[in-house]
Protein backbone atom coordinates (compact mmCIF):
# COMPACT_ATOMS: atom_id res chain seq x y z
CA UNK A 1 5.10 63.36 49.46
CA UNK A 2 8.07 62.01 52.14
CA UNK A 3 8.13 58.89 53.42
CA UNK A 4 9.76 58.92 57.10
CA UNK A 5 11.35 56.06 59.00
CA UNK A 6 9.56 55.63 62.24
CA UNK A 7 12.54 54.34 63.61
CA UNK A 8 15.43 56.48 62.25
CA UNK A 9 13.82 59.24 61.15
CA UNK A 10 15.37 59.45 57.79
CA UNK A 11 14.03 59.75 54.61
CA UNK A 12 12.61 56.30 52.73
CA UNK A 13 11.41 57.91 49.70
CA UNK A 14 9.87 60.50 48.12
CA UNK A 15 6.79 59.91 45.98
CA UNK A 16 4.69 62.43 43.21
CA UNK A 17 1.66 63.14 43.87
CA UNK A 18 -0.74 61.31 40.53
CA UNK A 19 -1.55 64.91 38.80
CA UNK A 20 -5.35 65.46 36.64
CA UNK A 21 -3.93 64.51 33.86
CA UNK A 22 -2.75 61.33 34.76
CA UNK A 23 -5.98 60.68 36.94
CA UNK A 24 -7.87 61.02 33.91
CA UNK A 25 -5.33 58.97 31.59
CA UNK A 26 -5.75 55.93 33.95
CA UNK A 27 -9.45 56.46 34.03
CA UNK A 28 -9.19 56.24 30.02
CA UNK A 29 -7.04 53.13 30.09
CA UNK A 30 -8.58 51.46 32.56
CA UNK A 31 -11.88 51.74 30.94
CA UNK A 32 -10.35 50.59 27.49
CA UNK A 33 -8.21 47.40 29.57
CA UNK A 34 -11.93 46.40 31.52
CA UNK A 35 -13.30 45.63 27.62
CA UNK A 36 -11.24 43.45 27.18
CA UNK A 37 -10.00 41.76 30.55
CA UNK A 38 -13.78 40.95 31.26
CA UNK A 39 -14.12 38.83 28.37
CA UNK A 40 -10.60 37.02 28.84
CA UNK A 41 -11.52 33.06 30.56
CA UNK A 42 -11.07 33.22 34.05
CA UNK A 43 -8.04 30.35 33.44
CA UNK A 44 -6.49 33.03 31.06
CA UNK A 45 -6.52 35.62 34.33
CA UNK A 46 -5.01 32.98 36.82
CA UNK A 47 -1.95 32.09 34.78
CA UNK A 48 -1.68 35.96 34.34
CA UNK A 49 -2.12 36.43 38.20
CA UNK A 50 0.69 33.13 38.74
CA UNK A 51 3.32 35.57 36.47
CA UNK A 52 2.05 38.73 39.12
CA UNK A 53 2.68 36.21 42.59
CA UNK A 54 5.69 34.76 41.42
CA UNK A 55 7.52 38.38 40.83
CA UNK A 56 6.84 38.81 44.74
CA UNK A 57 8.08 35.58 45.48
CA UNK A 58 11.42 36.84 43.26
CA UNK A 59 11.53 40.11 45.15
CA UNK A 60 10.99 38.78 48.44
CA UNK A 61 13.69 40.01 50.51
CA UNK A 62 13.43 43.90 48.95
CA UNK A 63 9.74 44.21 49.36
CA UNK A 64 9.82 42.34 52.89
CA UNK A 65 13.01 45.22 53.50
CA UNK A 66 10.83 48.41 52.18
CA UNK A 67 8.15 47.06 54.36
CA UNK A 68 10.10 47.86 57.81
CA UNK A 69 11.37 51.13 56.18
CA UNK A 70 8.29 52.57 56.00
CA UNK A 71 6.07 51.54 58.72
CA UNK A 72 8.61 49.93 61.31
CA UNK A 73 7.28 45.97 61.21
CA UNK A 74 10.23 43.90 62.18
CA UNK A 75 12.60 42.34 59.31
CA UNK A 76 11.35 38.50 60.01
CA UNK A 77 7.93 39.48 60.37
CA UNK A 78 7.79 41.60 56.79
CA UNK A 79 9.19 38.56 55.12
CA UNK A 80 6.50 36.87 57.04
CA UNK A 81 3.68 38.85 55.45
CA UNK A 82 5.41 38.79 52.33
CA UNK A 83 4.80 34.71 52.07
CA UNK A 84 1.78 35.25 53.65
CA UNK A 85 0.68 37.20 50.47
CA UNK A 86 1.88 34.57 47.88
CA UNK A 87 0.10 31.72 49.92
CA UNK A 88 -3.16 33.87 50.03
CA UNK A 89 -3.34 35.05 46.76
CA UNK A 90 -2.22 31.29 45.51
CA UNK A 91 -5.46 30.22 47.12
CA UNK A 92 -7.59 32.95 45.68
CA UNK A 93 -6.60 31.36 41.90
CA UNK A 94 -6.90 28.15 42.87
CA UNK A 95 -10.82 28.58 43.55
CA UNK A 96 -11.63 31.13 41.42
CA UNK A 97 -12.62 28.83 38.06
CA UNK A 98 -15.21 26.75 40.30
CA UNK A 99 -16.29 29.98 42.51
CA UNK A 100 -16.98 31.92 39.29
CA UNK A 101 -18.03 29.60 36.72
CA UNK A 102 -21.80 30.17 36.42
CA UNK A 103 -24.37 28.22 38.39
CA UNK A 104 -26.73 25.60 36.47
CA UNK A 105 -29.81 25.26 37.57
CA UNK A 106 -32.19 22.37 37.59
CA UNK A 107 -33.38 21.29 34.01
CA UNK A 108 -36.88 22.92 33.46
CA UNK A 109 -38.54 21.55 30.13
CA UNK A 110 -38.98 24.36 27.47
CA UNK A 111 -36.32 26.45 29.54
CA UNK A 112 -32.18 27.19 29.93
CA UNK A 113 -31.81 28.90 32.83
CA UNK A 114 -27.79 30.22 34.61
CA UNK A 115 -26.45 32.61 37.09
CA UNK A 116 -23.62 34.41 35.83
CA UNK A 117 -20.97 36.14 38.13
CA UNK A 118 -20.25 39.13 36.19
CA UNK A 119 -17.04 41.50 37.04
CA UNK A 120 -18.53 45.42 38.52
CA UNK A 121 -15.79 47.26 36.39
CA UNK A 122 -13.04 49.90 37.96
CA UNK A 123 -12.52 48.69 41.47
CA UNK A 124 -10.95 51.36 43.81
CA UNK A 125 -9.27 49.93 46.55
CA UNK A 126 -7.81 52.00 49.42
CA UNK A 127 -5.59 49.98 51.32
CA UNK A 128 -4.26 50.76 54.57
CA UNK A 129 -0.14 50.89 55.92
CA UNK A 130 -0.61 48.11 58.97
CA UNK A 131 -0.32 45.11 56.84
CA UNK A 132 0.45 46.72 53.36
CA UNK A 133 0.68 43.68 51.25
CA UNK A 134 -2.18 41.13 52.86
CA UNK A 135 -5.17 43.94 52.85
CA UNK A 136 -4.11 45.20 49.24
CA UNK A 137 -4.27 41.27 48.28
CA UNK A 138 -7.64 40.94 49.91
CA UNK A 139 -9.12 43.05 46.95
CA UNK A 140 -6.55 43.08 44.13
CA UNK A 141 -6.53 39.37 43.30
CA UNK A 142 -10.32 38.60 43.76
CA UNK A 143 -10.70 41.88 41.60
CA UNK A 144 -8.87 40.94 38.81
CA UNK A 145 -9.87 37.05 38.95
CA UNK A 146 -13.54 38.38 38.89
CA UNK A 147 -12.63 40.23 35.53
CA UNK A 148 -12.45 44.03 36.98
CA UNK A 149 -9.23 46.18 36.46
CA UNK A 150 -8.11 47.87 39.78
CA UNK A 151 -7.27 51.69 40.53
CA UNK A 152 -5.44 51.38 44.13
CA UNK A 153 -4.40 54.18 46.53
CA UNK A 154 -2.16 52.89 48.84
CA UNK A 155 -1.71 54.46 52.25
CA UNK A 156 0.56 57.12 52.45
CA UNK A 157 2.99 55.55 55.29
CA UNK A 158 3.28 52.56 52.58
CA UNK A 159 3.22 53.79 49.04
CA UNK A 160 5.99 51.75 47.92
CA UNK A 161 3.69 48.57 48.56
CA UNK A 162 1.46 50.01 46.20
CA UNK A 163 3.92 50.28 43.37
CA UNK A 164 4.97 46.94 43.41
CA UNK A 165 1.80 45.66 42.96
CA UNK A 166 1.18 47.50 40.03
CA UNK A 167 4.60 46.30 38.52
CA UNK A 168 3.30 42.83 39.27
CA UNK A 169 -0.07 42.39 38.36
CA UNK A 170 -2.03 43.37 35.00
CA UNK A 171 -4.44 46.02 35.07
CA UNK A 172 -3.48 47.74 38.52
CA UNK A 173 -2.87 51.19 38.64
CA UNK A 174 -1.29 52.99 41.95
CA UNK A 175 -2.43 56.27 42.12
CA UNK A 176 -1.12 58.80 44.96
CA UNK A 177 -3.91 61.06 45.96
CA UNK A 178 -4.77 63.42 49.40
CA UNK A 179 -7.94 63.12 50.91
CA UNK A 180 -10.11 65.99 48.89
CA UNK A 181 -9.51 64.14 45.80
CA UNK A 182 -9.59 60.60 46.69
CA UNK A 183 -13.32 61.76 47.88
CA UNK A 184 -13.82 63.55 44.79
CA UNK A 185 -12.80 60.12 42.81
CA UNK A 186 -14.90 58.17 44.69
CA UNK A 187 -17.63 61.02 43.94
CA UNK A 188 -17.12 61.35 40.25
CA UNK A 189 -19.29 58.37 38.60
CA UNK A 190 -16.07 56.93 37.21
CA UNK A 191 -15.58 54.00 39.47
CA UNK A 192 -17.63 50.99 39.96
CA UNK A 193 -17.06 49.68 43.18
CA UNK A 194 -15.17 51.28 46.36
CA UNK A 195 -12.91 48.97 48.50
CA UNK A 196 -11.37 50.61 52.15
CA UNK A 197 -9.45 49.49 54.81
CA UNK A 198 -8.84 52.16 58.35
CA UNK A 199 -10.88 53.63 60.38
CA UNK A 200 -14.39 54.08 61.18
CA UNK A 201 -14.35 57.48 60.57
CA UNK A 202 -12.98 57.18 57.07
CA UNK A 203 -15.32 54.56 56.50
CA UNK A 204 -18.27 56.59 57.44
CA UNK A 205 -16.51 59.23 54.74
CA UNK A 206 -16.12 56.62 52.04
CA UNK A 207 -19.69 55.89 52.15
CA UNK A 208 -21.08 59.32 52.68
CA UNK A 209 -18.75 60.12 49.27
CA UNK A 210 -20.12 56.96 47.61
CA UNK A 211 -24.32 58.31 48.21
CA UNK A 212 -23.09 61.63 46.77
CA UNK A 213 -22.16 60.85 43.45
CA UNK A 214 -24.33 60.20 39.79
CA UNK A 215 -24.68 56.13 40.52
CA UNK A 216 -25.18 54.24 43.53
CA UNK A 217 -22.06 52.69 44.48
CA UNK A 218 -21.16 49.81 46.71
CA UNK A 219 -18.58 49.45 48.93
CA UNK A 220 -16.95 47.23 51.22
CA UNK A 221 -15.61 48.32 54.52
CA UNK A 222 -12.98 46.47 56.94
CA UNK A 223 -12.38 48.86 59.93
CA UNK A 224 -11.10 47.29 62.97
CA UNK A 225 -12.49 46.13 65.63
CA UNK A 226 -11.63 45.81 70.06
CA UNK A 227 -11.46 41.90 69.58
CA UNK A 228 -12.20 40.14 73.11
CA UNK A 229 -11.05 36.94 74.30
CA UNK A 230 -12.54 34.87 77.16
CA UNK A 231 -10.25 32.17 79.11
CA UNK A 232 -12.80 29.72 80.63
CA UNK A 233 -12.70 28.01 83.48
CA UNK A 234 -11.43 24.76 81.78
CA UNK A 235 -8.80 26.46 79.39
CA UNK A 236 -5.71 25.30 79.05
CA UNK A 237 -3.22 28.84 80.38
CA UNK A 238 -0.05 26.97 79.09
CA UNK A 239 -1.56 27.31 75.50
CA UNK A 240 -3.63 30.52 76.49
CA UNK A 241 -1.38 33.18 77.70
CA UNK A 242 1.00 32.69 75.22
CA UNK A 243 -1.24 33.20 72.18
CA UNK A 244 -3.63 35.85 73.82
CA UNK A 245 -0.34 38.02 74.52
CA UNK A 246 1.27 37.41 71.19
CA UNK A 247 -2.57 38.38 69.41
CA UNK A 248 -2.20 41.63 71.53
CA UNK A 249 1.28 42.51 70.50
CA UNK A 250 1.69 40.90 67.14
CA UNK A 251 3.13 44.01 64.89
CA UNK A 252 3.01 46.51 67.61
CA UNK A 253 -0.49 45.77 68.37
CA UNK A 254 -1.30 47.34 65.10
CA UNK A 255 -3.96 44.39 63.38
CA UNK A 256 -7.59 45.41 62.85
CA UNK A 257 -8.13 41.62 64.81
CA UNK A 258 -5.71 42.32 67.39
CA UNK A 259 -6.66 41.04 71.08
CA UNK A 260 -8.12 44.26 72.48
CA UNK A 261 -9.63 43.01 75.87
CA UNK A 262 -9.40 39.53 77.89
CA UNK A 263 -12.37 38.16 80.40
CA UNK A 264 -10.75 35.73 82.45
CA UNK A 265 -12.91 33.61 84.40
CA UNK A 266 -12.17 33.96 88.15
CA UNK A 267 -10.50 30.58 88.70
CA UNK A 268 -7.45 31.56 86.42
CA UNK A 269 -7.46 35.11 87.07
CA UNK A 270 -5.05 36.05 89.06
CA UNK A 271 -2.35 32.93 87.27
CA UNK A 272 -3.19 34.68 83.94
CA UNK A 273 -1.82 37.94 85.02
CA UNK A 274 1.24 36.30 86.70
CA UNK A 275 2.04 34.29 83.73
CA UNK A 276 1.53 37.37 80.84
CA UNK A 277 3.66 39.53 82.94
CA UNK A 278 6.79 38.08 81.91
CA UNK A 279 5.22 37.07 78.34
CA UNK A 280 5.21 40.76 77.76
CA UNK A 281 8.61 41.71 79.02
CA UNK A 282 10.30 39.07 76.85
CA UNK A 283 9.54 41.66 73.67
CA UNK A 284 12.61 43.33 72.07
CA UNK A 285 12.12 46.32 71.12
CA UNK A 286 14.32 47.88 68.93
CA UNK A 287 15.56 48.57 65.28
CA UNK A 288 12.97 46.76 63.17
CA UNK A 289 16.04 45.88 60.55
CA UNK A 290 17.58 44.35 63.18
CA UNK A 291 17.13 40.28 63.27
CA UNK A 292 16.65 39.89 66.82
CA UNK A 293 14.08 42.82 67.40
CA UNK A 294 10.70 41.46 67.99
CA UNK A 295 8.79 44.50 68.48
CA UNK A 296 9.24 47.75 66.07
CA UNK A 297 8.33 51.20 66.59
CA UNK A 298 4.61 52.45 66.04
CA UNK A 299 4.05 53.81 62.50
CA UNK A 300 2.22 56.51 63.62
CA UNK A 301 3.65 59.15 65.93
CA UNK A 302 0.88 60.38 67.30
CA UNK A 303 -0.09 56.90 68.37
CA UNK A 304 1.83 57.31 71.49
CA UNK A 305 0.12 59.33 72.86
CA UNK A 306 -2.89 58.17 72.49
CA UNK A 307 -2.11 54.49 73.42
CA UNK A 308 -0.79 56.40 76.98
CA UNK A 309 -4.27 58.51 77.11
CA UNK A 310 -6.20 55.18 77.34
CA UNK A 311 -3.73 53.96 80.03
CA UNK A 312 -4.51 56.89 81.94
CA UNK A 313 -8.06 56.65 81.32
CA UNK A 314 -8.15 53.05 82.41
CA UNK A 315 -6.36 53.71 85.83
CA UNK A 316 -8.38 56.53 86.64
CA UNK A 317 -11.29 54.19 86.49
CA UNK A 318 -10.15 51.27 88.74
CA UNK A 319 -7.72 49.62 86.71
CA UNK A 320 -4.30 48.81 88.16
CA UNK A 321 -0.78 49.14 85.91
CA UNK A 322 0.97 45.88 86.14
CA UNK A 323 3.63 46.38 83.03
CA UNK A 324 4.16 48.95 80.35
CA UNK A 325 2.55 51.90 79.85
CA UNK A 326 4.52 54.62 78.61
CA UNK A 327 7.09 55.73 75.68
CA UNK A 328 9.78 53.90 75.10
CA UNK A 329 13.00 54.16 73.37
CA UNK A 330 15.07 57.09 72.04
CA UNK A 331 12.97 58.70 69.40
CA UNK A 332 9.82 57.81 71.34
CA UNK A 333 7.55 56.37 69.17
CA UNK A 334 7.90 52.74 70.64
CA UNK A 335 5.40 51.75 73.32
CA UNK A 336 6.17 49.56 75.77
CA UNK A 337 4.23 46.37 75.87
CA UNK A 338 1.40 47.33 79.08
CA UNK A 339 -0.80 44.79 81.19
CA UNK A 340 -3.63 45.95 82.67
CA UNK A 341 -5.72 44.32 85.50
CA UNK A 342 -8.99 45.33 86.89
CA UNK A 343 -10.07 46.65 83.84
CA UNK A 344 -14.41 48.17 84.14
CA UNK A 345 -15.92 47.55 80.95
CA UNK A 346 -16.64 51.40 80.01
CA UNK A 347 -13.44 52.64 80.04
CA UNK A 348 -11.96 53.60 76.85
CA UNK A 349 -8.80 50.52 76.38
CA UNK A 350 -11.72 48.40 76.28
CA UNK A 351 -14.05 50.29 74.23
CA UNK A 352 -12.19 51.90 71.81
CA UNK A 353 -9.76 50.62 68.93
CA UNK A 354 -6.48 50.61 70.71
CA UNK A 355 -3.95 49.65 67.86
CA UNK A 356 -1.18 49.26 70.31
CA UNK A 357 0.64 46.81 72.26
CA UNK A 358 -1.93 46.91 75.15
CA UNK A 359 -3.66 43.97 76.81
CA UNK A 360 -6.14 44.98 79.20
CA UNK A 361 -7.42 42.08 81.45
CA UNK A 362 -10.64 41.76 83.72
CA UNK A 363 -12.43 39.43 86.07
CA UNK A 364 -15.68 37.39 85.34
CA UNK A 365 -17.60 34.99 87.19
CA UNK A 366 -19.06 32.47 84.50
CA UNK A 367 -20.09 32.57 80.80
CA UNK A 368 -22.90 34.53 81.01
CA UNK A 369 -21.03 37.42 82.22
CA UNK A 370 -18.15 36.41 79.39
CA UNK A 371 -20.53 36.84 76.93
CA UNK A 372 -22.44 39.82 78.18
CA UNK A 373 -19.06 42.00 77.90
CA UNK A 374 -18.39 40.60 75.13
CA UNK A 375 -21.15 41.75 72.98
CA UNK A 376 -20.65 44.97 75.31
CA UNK A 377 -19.16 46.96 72.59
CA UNK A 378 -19.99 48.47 68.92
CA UNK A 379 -17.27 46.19 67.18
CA UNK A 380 -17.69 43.03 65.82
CA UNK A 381 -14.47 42.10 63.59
CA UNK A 382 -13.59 38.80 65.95
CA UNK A 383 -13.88 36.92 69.29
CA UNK A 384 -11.77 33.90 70.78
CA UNK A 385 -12.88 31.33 73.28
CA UNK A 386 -10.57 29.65 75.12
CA UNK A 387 -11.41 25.88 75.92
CA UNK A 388 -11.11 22.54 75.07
CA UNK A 389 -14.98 22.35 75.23
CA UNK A 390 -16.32 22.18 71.81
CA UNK A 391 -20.10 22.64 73.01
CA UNK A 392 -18.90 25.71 75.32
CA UNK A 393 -17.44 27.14 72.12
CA UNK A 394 -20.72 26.43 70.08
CA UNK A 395 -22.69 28.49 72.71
CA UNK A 396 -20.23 31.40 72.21
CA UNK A 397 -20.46 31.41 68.91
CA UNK A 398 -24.09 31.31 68.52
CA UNK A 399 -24.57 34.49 70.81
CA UNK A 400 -21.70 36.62 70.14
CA UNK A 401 -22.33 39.06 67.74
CA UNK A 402 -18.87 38.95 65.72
CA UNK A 403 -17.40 37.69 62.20
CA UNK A 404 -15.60 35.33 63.35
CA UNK A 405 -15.51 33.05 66.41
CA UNK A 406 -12.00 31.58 67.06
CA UNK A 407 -11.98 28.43 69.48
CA UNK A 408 -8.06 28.26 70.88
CA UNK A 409 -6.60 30.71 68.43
CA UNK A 410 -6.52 34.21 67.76
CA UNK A 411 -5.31 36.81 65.04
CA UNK A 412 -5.96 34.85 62.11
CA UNK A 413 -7.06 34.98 58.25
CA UNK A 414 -7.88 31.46 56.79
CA UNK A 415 -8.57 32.54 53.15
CA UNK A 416 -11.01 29.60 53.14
CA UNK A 417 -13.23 31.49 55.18
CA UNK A 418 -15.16 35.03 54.94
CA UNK A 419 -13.29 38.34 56.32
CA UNK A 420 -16.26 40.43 57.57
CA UNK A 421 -17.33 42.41 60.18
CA UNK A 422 -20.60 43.15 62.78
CA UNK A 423 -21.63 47.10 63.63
CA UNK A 424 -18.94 49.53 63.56
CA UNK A 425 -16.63 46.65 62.12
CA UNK A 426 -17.37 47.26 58.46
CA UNK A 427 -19.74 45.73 55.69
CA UNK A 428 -18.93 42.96 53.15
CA UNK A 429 -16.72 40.37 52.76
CA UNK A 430 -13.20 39.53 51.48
CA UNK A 431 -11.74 36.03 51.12
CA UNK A 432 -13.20 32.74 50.74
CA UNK A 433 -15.69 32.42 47.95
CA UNK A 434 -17.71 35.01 48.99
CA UNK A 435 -14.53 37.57 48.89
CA UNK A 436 -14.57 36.93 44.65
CA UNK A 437 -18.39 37.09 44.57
CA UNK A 438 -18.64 40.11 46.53
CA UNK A 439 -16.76 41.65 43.51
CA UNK A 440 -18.98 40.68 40.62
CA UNK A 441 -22.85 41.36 39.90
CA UNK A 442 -25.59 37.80 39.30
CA UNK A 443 -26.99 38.25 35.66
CA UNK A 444 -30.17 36.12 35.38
CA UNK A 445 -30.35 33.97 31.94
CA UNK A 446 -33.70 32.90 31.45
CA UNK A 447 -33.95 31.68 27.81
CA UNK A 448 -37.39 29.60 26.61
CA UNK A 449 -36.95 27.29 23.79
């Protein structure tokens, strides 16, 4: 398998396919480490996980590099996600001993009675290229912590990712598979617990392949989202435009929690689109090794075209072209940062998963229309409210039908908090304490004297 450079073209790497005889030899040792890893204290596994985190903080600047080789993210920004990594998985061990200690119940005479969070066993995880090092953590670490060993397929833009987290932490093996037998893995009985990251349709797959095998399987599944954002009447636009254009364009527009559409209510309309204008121009696009590119290439060829097939879509409905829209650059897989005004809520850039640098922008009246559009749609990943109004912000959040509910921000993991998703957005949870409990199974003890 070749790894291309979106932006040059050339050759990052070339990478073996895992053959059936090394499938089944990490199958065998991952089922002989999981014996013992599972009994290990869970203070044992943090200062094992500390050794894993601190080899990324050592290789910062050559992981951060072979992130921009292989899917295009600007220099400053891969270094970025690199210390994002360390300070998210730092957080993971440093509430995993009180998250998965076991929970006491009230004394009963005659009885001892406990919870215990045990680990599920081989966790596959099948992480995807966009943000190769924070979804991969989102799984590996609370794995681990939990007391599972992890088999993990990184995506095939970004296997390189998946290597070095194998050389970092204990019981991770990186295996390089094509579709047919990642589905016939996930089919075979010999995993535990199934972990993706990508699209709804390989979602639906993953859990189609899941029903089909010996055991009933669980899985977790975080697959993007078209993430709206509502400027209220009362919002500040100094603070506003700024963020809602950076959530749009932030890595190419390529985040499952990217701003997908904007509601702006009527008062600010028309100053919204005159202020983002030049927001958006201001990108650089360019070589993403270069330090003063801000915007890289997509990752994804084919991405192009599709971003300028919702454009076209959009204008042939109503919507009006204000910036953008089209290929860029000379091997024509950048795409130029687009504003788009007028935008009726059935057309496709605000229906469908754009993944781009795309901000499409439409008129509303009042909150109740805000929140009708918003809920308009079969994604629920996240939504952000824009207002100094706390109680305004409250009412959003009790009727949108999202994960999360930003007030004033946008485009944002606090590991403190649950990663999850409404409809067509996924099922489960990663981060927070719920992220490490999601990978473990409650054993009743229920002992009488």
């Amino acid at each position: 398998m070749n790894v291309l450079n979106p932006y040059s073209g050339e050759l990052v790497c070339s990478i073996e396919e895992t053959t059936d005889t090394e499938l089944q030899q990490r199958l065998t040792q991952a089922g002989e480490a999981l014996r013992i890893w599972r009994r290990t204290s869970v203070e044992e596994r943090v200062a094992r996980l500390r050794a894993g985190i601190q080899y990324f903080r050592d290789e910062r600047e050559s992981i951060a590099l072979e992130i921009t080789q292989q899917m295009g993210k600007p220099l400053a920004q891969a270094r970025g996600e690199v210390d994002a990594m360390i300070v998210r998985a730092e957080h993971m061990l440093e509430i995993a001993p009180a998250v998965l200690a076991p929970d006491l119940l009230d004394p009963k005479p005659g009885f001892h009675r406990r919870i215990e969070h045990e680990p599920l066993g081989v966790v596959f995880n099948l992480a995807a290229w966009n943000y190769p090092l924070l979804i991969a953590v989102n799984v590996v670490v609370p794995a681990l912590l939990a007391g599972n060993v992890v088999l993990l397929k990184h995506s095939s833009k970004t296997p390189l990712c998946g290597d070095r987290f194998a050389k970092a932490f204990p019981h991770v093996s990186h295996l390089v598979l094509d579709h047919e037998r990642t589905a016939a893995l996930i089919r075979s009985g010999e995993v535990d617990h199934v972990a993706f990251t990508g699209s709804v349709e390989g979602g639906r797959e993953v859990f189609q392949q899941a029903a089909a095998g010996p055991k009933f399987l669980d899985t977790g599944l975080e697959l993007g989202g078209a993430d709206p954002a509502y400027v209220a009447a009362d919002a500040d636009l100094d603070v506003a435009v700024a963020a809602i254009v950076d959530g749009a364009c932030y890595n190419a527009g390529q985040s499952c929690c990217a701003i997908e559409r904007v509601y702006v209510h009527q008062d600010h309309y028309q100053e919204f689109l005159e202020r983002a204008q030049p927001e958006l121009r201001n990108y650089q696009l360019g070589d993403p090794q270069d330090e003063s590119t801000t915007m890289g290439p997509m990752a994804s060829r084919s991405a192009v075209g599709f971003l300028r097939s919702q454009v076209e879509d959009a204008i042939k409905r109503g919507s009006r072209l204000l910036e953008g829209g089209d290929a860029a650059g000379e091997s024509g897989q950048f795409f130029t940062p687009t504003l788009l005004a007028d935008c009726p809520n059935d057309c496709e850039v605000m229906q469908e998963e754009s993944f781009g640098p795309v901000l499409p922008v439409a008129s509303v009246a009042n909150d109740e229309e805000a929140i009708a559009r918003m809920n308009d749609s079969r994604f629920g990943l996240t939504a952000s409210v824009w207002t100094p109004d706390r109680e305004r912000a409250e009412r959003f959040a009790a009727e949108l039908k999202t994960g999360t509910v930003f007030q004033n921000r946008c485009d944002f993991l606090d590991p403190d908090l649950p990663w999850t998703g409404v409809g067509d957005s996924g099922k489960g949870s990663t981060l927070s304490r719920y992220g490490l409990l999601c990978l473990t199974r409650r054993k009743s003890f229920h002992f009488k004297d």
